[in-house]
N, C-alpha and C. Protein backbone atom coordinates (compact mmCIF):
# COMPACT_ATOMS: atom_id res chain seq x y z
N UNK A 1 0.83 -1.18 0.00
CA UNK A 1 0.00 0.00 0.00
C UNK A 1 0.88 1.25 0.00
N UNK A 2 0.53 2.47 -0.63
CA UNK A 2 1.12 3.48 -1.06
C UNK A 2 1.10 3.89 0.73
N UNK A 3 2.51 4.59 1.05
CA UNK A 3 2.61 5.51 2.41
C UNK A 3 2.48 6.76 2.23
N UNK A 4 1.63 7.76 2.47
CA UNK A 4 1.15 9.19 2.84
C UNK A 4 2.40 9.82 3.23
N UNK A 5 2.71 10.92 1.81
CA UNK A 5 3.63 11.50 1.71
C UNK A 5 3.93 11.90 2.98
N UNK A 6 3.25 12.45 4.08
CA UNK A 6 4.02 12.55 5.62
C UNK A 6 4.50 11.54 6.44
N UNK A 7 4.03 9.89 6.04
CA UNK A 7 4.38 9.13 6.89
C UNK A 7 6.08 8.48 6.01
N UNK A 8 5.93 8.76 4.81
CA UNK A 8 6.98 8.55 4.45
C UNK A 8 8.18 9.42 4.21
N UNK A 9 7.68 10.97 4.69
CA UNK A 9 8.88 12.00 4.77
C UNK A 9 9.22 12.10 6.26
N UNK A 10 8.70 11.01 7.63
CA UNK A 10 9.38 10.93 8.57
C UNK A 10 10.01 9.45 8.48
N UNK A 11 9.91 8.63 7.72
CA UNK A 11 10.54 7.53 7.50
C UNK A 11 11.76 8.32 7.11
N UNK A 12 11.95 8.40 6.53
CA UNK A 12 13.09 9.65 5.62
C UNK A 12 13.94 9.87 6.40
N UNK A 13 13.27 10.47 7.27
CA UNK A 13 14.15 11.51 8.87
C UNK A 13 14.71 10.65 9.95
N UNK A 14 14.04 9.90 10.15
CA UNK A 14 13.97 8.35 11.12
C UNK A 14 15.37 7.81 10.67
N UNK A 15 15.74 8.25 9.65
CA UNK A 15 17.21 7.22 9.39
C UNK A 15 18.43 7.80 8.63
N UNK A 16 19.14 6.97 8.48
CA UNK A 16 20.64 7.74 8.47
C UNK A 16 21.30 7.08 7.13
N UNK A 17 20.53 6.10 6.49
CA UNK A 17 21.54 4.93 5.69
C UNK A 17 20.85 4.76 4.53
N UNK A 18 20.93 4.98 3.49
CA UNK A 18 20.48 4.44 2.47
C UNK A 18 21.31 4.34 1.05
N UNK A 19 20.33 4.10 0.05
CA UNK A 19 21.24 4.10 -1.81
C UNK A 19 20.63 5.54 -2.16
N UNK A 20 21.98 6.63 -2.91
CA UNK A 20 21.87 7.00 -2.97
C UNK A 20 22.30 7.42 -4.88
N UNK A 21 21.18 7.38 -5.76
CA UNK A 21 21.60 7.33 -6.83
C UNK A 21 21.57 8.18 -7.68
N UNK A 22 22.49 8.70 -8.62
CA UNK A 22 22.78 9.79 -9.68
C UNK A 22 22.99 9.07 -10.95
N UNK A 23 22.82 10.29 -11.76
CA UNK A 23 23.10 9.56 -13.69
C UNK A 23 24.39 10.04 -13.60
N UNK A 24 24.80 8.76 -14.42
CA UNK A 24 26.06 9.15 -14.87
C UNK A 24 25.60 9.52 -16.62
N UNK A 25 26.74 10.08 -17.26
CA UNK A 25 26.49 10.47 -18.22
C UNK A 25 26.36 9.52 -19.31
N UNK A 26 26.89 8.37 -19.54
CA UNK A 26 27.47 7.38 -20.03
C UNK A 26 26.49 5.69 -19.10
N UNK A 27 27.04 5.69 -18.47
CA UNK A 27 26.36 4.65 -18.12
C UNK A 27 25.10 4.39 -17.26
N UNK A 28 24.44 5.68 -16.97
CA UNK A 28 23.10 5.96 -16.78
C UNK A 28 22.90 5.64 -15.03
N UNK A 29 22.29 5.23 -14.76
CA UNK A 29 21.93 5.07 -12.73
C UNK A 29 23.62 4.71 -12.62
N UNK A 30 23.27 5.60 -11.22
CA UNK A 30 24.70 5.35 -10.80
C UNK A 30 24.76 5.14 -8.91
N UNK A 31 24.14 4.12 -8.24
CA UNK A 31 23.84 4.16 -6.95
C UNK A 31 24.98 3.54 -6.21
N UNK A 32 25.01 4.45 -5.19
CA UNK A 32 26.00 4.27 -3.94
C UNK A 32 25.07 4.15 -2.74
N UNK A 33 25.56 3.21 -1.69
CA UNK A 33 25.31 3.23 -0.64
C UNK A 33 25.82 4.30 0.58
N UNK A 34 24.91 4.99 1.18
CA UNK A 34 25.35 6.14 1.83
C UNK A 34 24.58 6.30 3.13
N UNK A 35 25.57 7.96 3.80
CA UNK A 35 24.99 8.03 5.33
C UNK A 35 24.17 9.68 4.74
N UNK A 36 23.31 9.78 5.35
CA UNK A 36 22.36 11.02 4.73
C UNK A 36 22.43 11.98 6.44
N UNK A 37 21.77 12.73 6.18
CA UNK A 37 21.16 13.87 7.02
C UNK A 37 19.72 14.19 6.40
N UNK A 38 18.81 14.64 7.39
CA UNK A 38 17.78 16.08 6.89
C UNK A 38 17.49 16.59 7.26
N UNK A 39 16.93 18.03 7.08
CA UNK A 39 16.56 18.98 7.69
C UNK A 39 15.33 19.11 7.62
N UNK A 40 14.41 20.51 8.57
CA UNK A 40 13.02 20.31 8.71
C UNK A 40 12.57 20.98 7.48
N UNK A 41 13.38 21.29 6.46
CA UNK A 41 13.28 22.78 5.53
C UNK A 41 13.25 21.97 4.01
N UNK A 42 13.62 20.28 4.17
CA UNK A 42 13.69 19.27 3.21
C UNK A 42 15.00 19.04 2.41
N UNK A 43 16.11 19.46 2.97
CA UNK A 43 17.15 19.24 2.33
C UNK A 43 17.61 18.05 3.01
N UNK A 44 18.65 17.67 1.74
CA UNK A 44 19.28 16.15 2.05
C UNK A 44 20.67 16.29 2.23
N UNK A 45 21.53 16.01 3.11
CA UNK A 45 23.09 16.35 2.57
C UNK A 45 23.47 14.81 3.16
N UNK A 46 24.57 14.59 2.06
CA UNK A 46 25.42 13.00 1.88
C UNK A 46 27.00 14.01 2.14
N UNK A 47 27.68 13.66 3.04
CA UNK A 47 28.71 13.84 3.22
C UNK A 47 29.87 13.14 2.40
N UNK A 48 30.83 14.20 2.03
CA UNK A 48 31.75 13.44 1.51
C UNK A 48 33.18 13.32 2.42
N UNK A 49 33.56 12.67 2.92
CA UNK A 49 33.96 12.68 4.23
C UNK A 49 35.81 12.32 4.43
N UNK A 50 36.32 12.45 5.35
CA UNK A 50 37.75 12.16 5.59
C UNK A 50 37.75 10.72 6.53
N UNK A 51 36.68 9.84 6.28
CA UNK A 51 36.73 8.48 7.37
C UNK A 51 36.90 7.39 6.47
N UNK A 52 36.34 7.36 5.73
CA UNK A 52 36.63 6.14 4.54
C UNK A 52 38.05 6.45 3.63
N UNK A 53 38.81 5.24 3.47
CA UNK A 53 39.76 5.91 2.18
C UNK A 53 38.83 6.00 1.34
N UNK A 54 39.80 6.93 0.21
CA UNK A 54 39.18 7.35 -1.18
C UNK A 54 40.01 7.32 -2.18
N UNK A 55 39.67 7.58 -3.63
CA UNK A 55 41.37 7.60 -4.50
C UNK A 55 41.13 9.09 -4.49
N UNK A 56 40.48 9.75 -4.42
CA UNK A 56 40.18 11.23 -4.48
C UNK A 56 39.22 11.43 -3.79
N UNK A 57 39.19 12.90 -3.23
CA UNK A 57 37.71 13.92 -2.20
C UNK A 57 36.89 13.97 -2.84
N UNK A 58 37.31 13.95 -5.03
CA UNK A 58 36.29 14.99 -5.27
C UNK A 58 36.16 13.23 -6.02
N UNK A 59 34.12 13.19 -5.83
CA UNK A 59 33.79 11.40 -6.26
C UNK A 59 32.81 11.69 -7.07
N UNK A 60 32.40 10.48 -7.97
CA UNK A 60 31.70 10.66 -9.07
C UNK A 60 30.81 11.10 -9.15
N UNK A 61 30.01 10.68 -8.07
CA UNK A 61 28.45 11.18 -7.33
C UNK A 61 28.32 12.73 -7.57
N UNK A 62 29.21 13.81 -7.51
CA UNK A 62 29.56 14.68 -7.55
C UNK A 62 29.73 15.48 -9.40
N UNK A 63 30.41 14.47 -9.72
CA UNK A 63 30.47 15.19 -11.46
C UNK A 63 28.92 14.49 -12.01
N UNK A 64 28.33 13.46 -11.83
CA UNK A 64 27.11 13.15 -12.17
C UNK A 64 26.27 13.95 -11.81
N UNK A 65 26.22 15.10 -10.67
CA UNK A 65 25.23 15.67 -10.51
C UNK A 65 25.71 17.00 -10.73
N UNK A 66 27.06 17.20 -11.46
CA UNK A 66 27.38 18.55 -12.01
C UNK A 66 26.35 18.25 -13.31
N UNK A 67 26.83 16.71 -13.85
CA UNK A 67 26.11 16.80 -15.47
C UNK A 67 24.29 16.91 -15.71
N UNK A 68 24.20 16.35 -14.58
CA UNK A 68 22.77 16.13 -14.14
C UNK A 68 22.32 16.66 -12.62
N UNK A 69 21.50 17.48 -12.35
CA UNK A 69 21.06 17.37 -10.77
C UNK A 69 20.04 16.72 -10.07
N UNK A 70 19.51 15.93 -11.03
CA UNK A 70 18.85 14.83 -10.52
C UNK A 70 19.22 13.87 -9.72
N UNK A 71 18.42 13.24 -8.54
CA UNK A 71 18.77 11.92 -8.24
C UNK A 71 17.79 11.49 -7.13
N UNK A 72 18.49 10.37 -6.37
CA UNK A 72 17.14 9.64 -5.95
C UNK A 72 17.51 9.02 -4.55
N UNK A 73 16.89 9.15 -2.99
CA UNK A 73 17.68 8.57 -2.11
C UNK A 73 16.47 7.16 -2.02
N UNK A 74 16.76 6.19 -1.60
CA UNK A 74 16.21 4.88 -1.25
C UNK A 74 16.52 4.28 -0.15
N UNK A 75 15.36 4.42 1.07
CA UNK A 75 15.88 3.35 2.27
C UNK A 75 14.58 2.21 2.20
N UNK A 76 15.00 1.39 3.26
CA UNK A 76 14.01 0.74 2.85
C UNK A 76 14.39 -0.12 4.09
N UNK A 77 13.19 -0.45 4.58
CA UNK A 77 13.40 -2.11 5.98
C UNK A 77 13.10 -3.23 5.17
N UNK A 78 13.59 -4.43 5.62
CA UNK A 78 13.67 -5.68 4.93
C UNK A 78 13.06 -6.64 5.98
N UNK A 79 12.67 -7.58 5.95
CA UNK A 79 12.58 -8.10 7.51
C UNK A 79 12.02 -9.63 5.97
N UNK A 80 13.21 -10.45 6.33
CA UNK A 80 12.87 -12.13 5.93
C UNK A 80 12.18 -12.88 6.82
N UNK A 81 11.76 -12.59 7.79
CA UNK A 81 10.81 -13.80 8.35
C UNK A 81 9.20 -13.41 8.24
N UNK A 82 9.31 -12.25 8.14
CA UNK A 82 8.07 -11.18 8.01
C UNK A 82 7.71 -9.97 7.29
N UNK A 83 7.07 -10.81 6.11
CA UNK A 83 6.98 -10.01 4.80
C UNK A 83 6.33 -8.51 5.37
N UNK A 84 5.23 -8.69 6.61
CA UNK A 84 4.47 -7.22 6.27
C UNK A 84 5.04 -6.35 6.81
N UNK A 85 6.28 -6.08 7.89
CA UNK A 85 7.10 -5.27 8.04
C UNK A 85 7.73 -4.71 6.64
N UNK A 86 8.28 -5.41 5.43
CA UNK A 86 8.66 -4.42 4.40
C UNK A 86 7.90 -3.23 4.26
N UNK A 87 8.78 -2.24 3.80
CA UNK A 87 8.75 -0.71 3.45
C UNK A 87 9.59 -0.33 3.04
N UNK A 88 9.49 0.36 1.96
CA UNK A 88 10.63 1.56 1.17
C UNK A 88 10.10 2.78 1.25
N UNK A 89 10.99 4.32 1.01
CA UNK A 89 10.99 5.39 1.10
C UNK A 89 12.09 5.79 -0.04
N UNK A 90 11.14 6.56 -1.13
CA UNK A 90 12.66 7.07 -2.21
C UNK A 90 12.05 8.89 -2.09
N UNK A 91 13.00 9.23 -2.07
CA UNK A 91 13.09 10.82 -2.29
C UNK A 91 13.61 11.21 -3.21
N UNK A 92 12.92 11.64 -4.11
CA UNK A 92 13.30 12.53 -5.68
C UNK A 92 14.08 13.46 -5.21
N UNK A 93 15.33 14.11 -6.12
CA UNK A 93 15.85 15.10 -5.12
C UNK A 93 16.34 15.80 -6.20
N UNK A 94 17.00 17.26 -6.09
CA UNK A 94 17.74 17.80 -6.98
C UNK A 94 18.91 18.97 -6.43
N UNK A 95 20.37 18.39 -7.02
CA UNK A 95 21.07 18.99 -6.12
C UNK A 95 21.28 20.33 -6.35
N UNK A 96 21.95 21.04 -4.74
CA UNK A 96 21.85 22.80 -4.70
C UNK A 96 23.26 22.41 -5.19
N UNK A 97 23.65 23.55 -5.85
CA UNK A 97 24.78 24.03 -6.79
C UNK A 97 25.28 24.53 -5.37
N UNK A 98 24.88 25.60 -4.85
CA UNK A 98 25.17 26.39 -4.11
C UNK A 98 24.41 27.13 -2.85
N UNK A 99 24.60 25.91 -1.64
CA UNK A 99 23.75 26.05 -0.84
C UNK A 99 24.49 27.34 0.85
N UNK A 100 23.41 27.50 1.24
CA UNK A 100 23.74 28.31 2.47
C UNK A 100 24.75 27.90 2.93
N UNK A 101 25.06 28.72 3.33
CA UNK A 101 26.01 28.31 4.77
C UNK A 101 25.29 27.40 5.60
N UNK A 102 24.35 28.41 6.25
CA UNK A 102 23.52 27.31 7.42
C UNK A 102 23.06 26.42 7.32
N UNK A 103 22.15 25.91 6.16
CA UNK A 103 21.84 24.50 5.78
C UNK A 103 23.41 23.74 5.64
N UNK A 104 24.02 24.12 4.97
CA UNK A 104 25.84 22.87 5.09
C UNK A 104 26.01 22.88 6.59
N UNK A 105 25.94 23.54 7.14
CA UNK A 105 26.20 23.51 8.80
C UNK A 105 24.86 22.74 9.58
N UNK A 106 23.77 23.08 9.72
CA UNK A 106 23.05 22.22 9.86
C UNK A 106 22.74 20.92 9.51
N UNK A 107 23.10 20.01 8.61
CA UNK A 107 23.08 19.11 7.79
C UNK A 107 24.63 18.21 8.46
N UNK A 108 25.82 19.24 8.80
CA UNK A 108 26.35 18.73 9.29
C UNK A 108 26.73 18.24 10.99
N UNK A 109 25.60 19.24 11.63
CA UNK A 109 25.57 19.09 12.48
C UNK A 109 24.28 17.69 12.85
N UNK A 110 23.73 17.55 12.02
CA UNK A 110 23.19 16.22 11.83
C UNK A 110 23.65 15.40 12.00
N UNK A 111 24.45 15.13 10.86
CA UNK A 111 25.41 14.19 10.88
C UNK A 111 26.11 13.63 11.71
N UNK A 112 26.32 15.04 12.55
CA UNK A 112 27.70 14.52 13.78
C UNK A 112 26.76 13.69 14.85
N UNK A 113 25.75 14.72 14.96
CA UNK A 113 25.03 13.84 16.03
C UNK A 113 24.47 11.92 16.04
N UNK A 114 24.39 12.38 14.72
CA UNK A 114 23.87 10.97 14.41
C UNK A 114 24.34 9.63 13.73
N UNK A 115 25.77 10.13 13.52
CA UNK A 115 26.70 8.91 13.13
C UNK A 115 28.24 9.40 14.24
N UNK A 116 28.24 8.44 15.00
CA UNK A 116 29.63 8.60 15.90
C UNK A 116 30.71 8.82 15.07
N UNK A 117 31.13 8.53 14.36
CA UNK A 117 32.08 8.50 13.21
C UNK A 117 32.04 9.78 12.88
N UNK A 118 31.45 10.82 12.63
CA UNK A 118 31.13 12.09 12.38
C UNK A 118 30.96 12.87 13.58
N UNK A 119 31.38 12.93 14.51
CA UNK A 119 30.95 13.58 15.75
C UNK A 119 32.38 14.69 15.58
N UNK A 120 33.35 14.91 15.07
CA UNK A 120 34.11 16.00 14.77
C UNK A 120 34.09 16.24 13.58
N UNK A 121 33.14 16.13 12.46
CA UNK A 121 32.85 16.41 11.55
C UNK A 121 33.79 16.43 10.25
N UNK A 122 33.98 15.39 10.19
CA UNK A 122 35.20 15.13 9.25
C UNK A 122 35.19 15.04 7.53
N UNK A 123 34.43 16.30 7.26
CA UNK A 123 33.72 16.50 5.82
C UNK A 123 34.80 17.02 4.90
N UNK A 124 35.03 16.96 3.59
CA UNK A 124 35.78 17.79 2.72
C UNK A 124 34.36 18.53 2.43
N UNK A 125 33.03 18.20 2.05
CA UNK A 125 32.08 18.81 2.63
C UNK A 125 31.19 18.28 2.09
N UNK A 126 30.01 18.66 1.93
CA UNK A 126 28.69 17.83 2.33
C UNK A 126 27.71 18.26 0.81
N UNK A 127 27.45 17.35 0.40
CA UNK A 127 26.57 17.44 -1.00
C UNK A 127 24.98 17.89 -0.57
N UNK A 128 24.76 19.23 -0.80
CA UNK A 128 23.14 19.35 -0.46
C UNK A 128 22.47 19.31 -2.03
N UNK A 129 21.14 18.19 -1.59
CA UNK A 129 20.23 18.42 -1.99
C UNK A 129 19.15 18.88 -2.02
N UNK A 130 18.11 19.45 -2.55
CA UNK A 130 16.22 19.60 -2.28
C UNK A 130 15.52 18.55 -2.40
N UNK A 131 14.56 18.06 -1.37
CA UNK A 131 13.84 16.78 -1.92
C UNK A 131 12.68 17.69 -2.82
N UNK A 132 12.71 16.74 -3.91
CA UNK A 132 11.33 17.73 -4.73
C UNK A 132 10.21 16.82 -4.43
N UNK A 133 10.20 15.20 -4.08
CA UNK A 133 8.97 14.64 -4.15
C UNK A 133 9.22 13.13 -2.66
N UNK A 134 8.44 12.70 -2.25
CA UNK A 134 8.76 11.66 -1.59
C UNK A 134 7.74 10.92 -1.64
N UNK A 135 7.88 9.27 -2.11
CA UNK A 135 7.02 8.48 -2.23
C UNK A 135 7.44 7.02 -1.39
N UNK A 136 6.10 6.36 -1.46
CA UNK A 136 6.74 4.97 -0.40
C UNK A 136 5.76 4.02 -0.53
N UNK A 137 6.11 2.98 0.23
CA UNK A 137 5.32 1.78 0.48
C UNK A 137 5.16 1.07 1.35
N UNK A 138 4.43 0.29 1.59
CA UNK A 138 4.58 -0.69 3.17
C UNK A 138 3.47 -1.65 2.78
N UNK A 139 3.88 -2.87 3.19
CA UNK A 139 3.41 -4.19 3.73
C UNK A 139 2.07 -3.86 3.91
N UNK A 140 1.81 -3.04 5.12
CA UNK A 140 0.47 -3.22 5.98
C UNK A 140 0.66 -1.56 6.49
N UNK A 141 -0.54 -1.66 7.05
CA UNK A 141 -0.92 -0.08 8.37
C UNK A 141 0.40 -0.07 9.10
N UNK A 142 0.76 -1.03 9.89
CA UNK A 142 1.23 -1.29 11.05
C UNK A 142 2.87 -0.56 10.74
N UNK A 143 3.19 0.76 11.76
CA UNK A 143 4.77 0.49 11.86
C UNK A 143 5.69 -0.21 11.88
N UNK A 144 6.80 -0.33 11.07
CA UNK A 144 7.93 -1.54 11.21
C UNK A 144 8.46 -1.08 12.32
C-alpha cells in the first residue's frame, strides 16, 4: 500500500543509511550506498567525508550531478521472516549548486550527532540536496 507523503517524509528523517543514486552520463543510474542527514526545511546532505579511504575527495556522485542534478535517495526495511514489516521510502531530489552556509552547517551538524564516526565532523564537505517529491510503500498499516 502506497505511504502518505508525511508518513513517508518521517521515514526519511527516522534514518541515516540508504542508496543513494545519480546519472552518470554514459552509463546511466549510478547508486551508492550512503549516510544522509535532513533537515526540517527538506534538504538532504550525503557527506563526503575524511573516514573512509578514497582515491580522491572529489567522487563521481559529484560530477554526475554537475552533469545532471537529478537523483534519488532509497531506504528501505527488509525483515525475511516477516513479509508485512517491508517498506521503502525514495526521495526525488535535486542537487543545490550552491547552498547556504547554514543548511551545510546544519546538515552537518546532523550528521555529527547521528553517526559517531562524524561527531568531529570530518567533511571535505557535504553534498546538499532539495527533496522535490517523496514516495513509499509498506506491507500493511502497522509500523515496522
Amino acid at each position: 500500500m502506497r505511504l502518505d507523503a508525511g508518513v513517508a517524509r518521517a521515514r526519511l528523517g527516522e534514518h541515516v543509511h540508504g542508496v543513494f543514486c545519480t546519472l552518470h552520463p554514459a552509463r546511466g543510474p549510478d547508486p551508492q550506498p550512503v549516510v544522509y542527514a535532513v533537515t526540517d526545511d527538506d534538504h538532504i546532505g550525503v557527506p563526503i567525508d575524511r573516514v573512509k579511504p578514497k582515491a580522491s575527495s572529489r567522487l563521481q556522485r559529484e560530477d554526475n550531478l554537475d552533469a545532471d542534478p537529478r537523483g534519488a535517495l532509497l531506504i528501505e526495511n527488509w525483515d525475511p521472516d516477516d513479509w508485512s514489516r517491508l517498506w521503502w521510502v525514495r526521495a526525488d531530489v535535486e542537487h543545490v549548486a550552491a547552498p547556504s552556509d547554514a543548511v551545510v552547517e546544519d546538515l552537518a551538524d546532523r550528521l555529527a550527532r547521528a553517526v559517531p564516526q562524524y561527531a568531529d565532523k570530518p567533511f571535505h564537505r557535504v553534498l546538499v540536496c532539495r527533496i522535490v517529491r517523496v514516495t513509499g510503500w509498506s506491507a500493511s498499516e502497522e509500523p515496522a
